[in-house]
C-alpha atoms as a PDB file:
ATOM      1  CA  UNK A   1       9.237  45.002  11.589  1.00  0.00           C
ATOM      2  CA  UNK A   2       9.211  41.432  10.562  1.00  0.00           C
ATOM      3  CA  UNK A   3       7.196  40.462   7.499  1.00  0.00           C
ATOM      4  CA  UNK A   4       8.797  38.900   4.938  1.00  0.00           C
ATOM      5  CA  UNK A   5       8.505  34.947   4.279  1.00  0.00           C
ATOM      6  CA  UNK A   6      12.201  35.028   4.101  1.00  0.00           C
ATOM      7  CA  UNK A   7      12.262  36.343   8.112  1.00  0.00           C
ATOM      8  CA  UNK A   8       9.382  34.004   8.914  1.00  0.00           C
ATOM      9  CA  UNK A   9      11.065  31.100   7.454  1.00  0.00           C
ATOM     10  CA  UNK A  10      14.203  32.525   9.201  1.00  0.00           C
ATOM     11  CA  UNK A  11      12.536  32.441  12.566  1.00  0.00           C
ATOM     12  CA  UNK A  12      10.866  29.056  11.919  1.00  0.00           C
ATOM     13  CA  UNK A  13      14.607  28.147  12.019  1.00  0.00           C
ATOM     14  CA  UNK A  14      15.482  29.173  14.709  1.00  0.00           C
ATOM     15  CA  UNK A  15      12.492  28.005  16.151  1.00  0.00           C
ATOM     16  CA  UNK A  16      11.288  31.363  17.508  1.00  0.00           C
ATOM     17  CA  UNK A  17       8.212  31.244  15.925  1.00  0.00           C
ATOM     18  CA  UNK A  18       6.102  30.496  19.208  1.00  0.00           C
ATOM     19  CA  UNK A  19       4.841  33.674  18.878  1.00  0.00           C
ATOM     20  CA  UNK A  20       3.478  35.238  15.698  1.00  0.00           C
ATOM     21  CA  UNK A  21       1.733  37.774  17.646  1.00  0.00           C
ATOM     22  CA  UNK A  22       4.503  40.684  16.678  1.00  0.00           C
ATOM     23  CA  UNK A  23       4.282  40.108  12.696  1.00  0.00           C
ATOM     24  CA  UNK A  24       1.856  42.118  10.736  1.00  0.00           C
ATOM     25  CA  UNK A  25      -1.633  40.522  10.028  1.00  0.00           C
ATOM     26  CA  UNK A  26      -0.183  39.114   6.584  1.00  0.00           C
ATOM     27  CA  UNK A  27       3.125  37.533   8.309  1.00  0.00           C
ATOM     28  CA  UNK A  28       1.274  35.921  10.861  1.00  0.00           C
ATOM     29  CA  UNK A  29      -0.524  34.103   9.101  1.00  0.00           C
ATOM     30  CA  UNK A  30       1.859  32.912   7.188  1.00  0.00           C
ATOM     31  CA  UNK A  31       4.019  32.517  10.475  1.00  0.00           C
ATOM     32  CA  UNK A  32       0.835  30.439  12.093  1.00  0.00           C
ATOM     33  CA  UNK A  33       0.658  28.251   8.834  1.00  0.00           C
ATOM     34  CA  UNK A  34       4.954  27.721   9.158  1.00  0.00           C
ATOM     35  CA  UNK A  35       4.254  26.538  13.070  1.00  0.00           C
ATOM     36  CA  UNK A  36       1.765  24.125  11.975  1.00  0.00           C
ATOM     37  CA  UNK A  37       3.720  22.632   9.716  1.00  0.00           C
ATOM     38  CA  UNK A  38       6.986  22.628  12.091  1.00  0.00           C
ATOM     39  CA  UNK A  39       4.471  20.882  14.944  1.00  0.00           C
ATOM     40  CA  UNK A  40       3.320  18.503  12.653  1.00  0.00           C
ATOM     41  CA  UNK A  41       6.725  17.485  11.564  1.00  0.00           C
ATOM     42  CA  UNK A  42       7.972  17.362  14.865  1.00  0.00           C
ATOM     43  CA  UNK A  43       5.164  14.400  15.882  1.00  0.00           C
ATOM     44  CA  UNK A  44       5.232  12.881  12.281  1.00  0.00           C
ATOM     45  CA  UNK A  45       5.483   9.509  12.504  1.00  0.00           C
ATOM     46  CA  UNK A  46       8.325   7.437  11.189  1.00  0.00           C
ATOM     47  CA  UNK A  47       8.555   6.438   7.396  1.00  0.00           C
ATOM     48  CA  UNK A  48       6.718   3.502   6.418  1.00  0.00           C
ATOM     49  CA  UNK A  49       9.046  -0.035   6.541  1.00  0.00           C
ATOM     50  CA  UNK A  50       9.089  -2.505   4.240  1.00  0.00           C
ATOM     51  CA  UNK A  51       6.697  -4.866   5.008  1.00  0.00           C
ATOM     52  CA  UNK A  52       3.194  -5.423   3.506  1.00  0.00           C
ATOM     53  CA  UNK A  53      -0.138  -5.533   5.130  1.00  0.00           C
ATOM     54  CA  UNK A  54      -2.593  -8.603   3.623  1.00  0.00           C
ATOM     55  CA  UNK A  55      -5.968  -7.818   5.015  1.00  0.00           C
ATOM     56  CA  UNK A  56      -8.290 -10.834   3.899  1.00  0.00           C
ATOM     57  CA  UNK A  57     -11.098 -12.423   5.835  1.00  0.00           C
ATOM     58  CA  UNK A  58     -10.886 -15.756   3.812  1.00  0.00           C
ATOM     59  CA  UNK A  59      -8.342 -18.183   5.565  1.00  0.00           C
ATOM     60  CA  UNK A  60      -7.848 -19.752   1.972  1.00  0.00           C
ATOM     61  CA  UNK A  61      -7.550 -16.446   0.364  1.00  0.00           C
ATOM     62  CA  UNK A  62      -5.058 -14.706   2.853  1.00  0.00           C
ATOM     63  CA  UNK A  63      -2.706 -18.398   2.462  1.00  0.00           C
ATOM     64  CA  UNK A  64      -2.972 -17.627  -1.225  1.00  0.00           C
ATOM     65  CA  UNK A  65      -1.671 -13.992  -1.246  1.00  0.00           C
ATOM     66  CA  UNK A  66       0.722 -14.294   1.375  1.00  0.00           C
ATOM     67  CA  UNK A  67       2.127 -17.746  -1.285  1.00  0.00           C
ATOM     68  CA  UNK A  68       1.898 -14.675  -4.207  1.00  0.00           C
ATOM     69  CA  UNK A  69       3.745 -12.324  -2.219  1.00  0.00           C
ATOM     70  CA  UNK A  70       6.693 -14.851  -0.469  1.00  0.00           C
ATOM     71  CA  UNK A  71       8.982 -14.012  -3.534  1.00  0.00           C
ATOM     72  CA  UNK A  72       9.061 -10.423  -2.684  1.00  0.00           C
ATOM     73  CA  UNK A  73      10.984 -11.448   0.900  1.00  0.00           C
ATOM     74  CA  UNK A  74       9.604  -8.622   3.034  1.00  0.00           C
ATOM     75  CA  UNK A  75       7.787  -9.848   6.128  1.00  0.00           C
ATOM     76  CA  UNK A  76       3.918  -9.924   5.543  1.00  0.00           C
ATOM     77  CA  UNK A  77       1.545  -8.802   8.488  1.00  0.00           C
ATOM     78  CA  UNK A  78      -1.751 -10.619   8.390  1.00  0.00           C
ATOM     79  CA  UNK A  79      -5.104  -9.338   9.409  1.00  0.00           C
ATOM     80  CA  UNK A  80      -8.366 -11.135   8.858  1.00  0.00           C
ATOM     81  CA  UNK A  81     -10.726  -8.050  10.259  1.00  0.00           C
ATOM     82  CA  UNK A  82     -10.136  -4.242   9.569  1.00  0.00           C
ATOM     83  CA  UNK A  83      -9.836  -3.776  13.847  1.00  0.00           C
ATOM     84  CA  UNK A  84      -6.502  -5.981  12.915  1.00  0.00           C
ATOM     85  CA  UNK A  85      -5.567  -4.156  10.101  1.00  0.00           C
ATOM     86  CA  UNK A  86      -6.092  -0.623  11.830  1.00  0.00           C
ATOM     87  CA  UNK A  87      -3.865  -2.025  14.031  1.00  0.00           C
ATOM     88  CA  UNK A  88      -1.166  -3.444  12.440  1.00  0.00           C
ATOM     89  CA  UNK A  89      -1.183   0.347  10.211  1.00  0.00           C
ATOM     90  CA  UNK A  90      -0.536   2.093  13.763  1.00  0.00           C
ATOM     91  CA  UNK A  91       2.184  -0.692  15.115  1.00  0.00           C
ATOM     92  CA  UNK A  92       3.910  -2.248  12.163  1.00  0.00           C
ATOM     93  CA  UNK A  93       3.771   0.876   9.647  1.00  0.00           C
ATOM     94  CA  UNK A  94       3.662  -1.051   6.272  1.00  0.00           C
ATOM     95  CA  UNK A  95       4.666   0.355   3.285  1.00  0.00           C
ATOM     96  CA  UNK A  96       1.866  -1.737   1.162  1.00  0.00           C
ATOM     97  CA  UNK A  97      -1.744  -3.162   1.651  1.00  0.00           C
ATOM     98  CA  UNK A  98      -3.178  -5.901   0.075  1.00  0.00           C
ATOM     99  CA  UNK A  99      -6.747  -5.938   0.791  1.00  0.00           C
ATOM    100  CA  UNK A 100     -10.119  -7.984   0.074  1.00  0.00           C
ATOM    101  CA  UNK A 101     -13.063  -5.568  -0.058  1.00  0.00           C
ATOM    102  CA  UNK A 102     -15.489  -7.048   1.632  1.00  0.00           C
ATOM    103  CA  UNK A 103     -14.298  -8.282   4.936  1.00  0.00           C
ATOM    104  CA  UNK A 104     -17.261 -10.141   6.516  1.00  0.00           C
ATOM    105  CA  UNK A 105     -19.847  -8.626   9.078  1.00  0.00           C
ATOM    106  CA  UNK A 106     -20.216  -5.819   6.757  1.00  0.00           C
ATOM    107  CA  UNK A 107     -16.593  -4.531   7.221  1.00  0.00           C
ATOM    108  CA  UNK A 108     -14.901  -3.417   3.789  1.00  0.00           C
ATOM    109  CA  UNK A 109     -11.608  -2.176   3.951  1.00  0.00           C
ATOM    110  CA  UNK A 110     -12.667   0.837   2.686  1.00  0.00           C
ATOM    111  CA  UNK A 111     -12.103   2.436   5.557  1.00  0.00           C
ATOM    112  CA  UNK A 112      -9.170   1.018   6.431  1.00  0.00           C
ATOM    113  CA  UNK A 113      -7.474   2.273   3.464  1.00  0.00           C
ATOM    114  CA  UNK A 114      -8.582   6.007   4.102  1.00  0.00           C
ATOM    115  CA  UNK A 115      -7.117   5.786   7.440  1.00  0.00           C
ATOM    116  CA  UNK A 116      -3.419   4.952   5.777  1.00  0.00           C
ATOM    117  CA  UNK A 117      -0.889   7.097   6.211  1.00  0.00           C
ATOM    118  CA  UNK A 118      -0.350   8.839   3.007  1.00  0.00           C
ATOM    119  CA  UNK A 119       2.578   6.958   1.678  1.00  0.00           C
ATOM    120  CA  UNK A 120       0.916   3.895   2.264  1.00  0.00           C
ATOM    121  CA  UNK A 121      -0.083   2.345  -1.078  1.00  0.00           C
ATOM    122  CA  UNK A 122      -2.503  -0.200  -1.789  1.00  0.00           C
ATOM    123  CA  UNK A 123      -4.690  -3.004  -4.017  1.00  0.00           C
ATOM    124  CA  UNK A 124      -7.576  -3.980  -3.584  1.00  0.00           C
ATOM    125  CA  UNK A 125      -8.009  -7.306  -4.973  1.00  0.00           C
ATOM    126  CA  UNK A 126     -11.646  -8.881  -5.198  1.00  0.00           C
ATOM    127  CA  UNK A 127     -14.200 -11.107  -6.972  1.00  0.00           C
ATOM    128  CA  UNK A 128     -16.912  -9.705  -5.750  1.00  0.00           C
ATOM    129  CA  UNK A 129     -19.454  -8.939  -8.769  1.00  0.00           C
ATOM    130  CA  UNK A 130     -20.015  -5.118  -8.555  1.00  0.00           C
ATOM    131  CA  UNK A 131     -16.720  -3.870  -9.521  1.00  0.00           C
ATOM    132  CA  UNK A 132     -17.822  -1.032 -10.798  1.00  0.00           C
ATOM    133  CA  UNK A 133     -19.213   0.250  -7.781  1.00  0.00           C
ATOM    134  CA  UNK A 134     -15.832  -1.032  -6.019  1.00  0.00           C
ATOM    135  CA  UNK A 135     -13.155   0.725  -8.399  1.00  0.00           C
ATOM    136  CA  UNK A 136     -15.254   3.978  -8.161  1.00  0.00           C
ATOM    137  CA  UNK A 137     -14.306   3.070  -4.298  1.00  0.00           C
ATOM    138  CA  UNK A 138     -10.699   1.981  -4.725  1.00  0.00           C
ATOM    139  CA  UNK A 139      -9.820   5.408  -6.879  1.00  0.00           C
ATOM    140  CA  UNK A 140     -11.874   7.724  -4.108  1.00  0.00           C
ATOM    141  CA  UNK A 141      -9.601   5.619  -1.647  1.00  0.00           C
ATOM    142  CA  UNK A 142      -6.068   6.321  -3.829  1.00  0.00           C
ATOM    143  CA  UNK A 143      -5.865   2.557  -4.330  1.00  0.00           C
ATOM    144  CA  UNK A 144      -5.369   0.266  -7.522  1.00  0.00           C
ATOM    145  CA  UNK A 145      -8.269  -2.807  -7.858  1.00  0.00           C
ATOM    146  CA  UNK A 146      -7.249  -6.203  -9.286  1.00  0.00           C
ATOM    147  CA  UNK A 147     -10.184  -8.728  -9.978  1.00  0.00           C
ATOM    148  CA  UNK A 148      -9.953 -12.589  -8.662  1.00  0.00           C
ATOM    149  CA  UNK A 149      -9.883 -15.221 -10.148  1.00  0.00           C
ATOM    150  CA  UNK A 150      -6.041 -14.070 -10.642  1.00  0.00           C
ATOM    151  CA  UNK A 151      -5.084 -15.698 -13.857  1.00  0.00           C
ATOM    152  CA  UNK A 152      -1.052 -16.357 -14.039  1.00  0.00           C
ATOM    153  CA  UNK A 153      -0.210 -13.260 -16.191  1.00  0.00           C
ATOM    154  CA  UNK A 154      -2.432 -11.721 -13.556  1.00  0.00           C
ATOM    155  CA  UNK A 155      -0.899 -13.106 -10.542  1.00  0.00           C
ATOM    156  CA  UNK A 156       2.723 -12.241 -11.759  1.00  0.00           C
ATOM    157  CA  UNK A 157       1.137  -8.313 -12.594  1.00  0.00           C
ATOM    158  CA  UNK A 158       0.024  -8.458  -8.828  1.00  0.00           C
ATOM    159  CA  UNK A 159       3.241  -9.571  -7.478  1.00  0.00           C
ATOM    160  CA  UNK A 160       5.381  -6.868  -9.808  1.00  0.00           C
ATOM    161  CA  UNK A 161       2.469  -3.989  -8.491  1.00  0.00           C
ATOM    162  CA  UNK A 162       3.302  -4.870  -5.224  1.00  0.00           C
ATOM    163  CA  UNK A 163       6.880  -5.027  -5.642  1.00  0.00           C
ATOM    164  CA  UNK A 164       6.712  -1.050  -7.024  1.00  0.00           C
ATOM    165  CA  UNK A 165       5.249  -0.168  -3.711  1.00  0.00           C
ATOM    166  CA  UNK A 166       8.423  -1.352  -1.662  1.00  0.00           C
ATOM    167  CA  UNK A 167      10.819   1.126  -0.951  1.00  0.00           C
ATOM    168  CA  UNK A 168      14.489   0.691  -1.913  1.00  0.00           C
ATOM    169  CA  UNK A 169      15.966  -1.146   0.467  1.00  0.00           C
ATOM    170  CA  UNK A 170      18.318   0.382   2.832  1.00  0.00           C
ATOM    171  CA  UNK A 171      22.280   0.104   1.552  1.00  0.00           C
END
């Protein structure tokens, strides 16, 4: 009889795990678990490319970011709205997020940033006046908060924070 995780992960190589049904109650769950995982991997979605996602609902403020950001010489993907931003997530696949919280019409990109993929990073960057309230947010979220105005220290910390998200680029 089957049972061991090294003959489940055997099978799972094979790919003749279809059916756990034969294992013993322990193995098949395990077995179930591996076939999960081997469907999920199958329809996992691409890595993320290098490119960065500004989300801002502020003309003025998106022109200033995406100025910020030029230096880094990945293409930038704007979206004003978080129905653009979801988007942009499911077409262009960015690596990084740059995101005003509050978006207009009650929108924050709250939710757009729990909807990332998980190797999507992210920043919040705001001046609205309960930060508190918003960092609680951006750490429930897995995202770093920077506070506007952006002084130039501040600016330059933005640009480098960014610039850790990018992945190596491709030799």
């Amino acid at each position: 009889m089957i049972g061991s995780t090294t003959d489940i992960v055997e099978l799972a190589a094979a790919g003749l795990t279809a059916s756990c049904s034969f294992l013993s109650l322990a193995a098949r769950s395990a077995c179930e678990s591996l076939d999960r995982i081997v469907e999920r991997d199958r329809g996992a979605a691409p890595p993320p490319r290098r490119a960065v996602l500004v989300l801002n609902d502020e003309p003025h403020a998106l022109d200033a970011i995406v100025a910020l950001l030029k230096p880094l010489d990945v293409p930038l993907i704007l979206a004003s709205n978080a129905a653009e931003a979801r988007a942009s997530l499911d077409r262009d696949r960015p690596c990084a997020i740059v995101a005003d919280y509050y978006l207009g019409r009650g929108e924050t990109c709250a939710e757009v940033l729990r909807d990332r993929r998980p190797r999507t990073r992210a920043v919040i960057v705001t001046g609205a006046v309960d930060t508190t309230r918003i960092a609680s947010i951006a750490r429930g979220v897995g995202a770093d908060l920077r506070e506007v105005p952006l002084t130039e220290e501040a600016q330059r910390d933005l640009v480098a924070l960014v610039a850790s998200y990018l992945p190596p680029e491709a030799a």
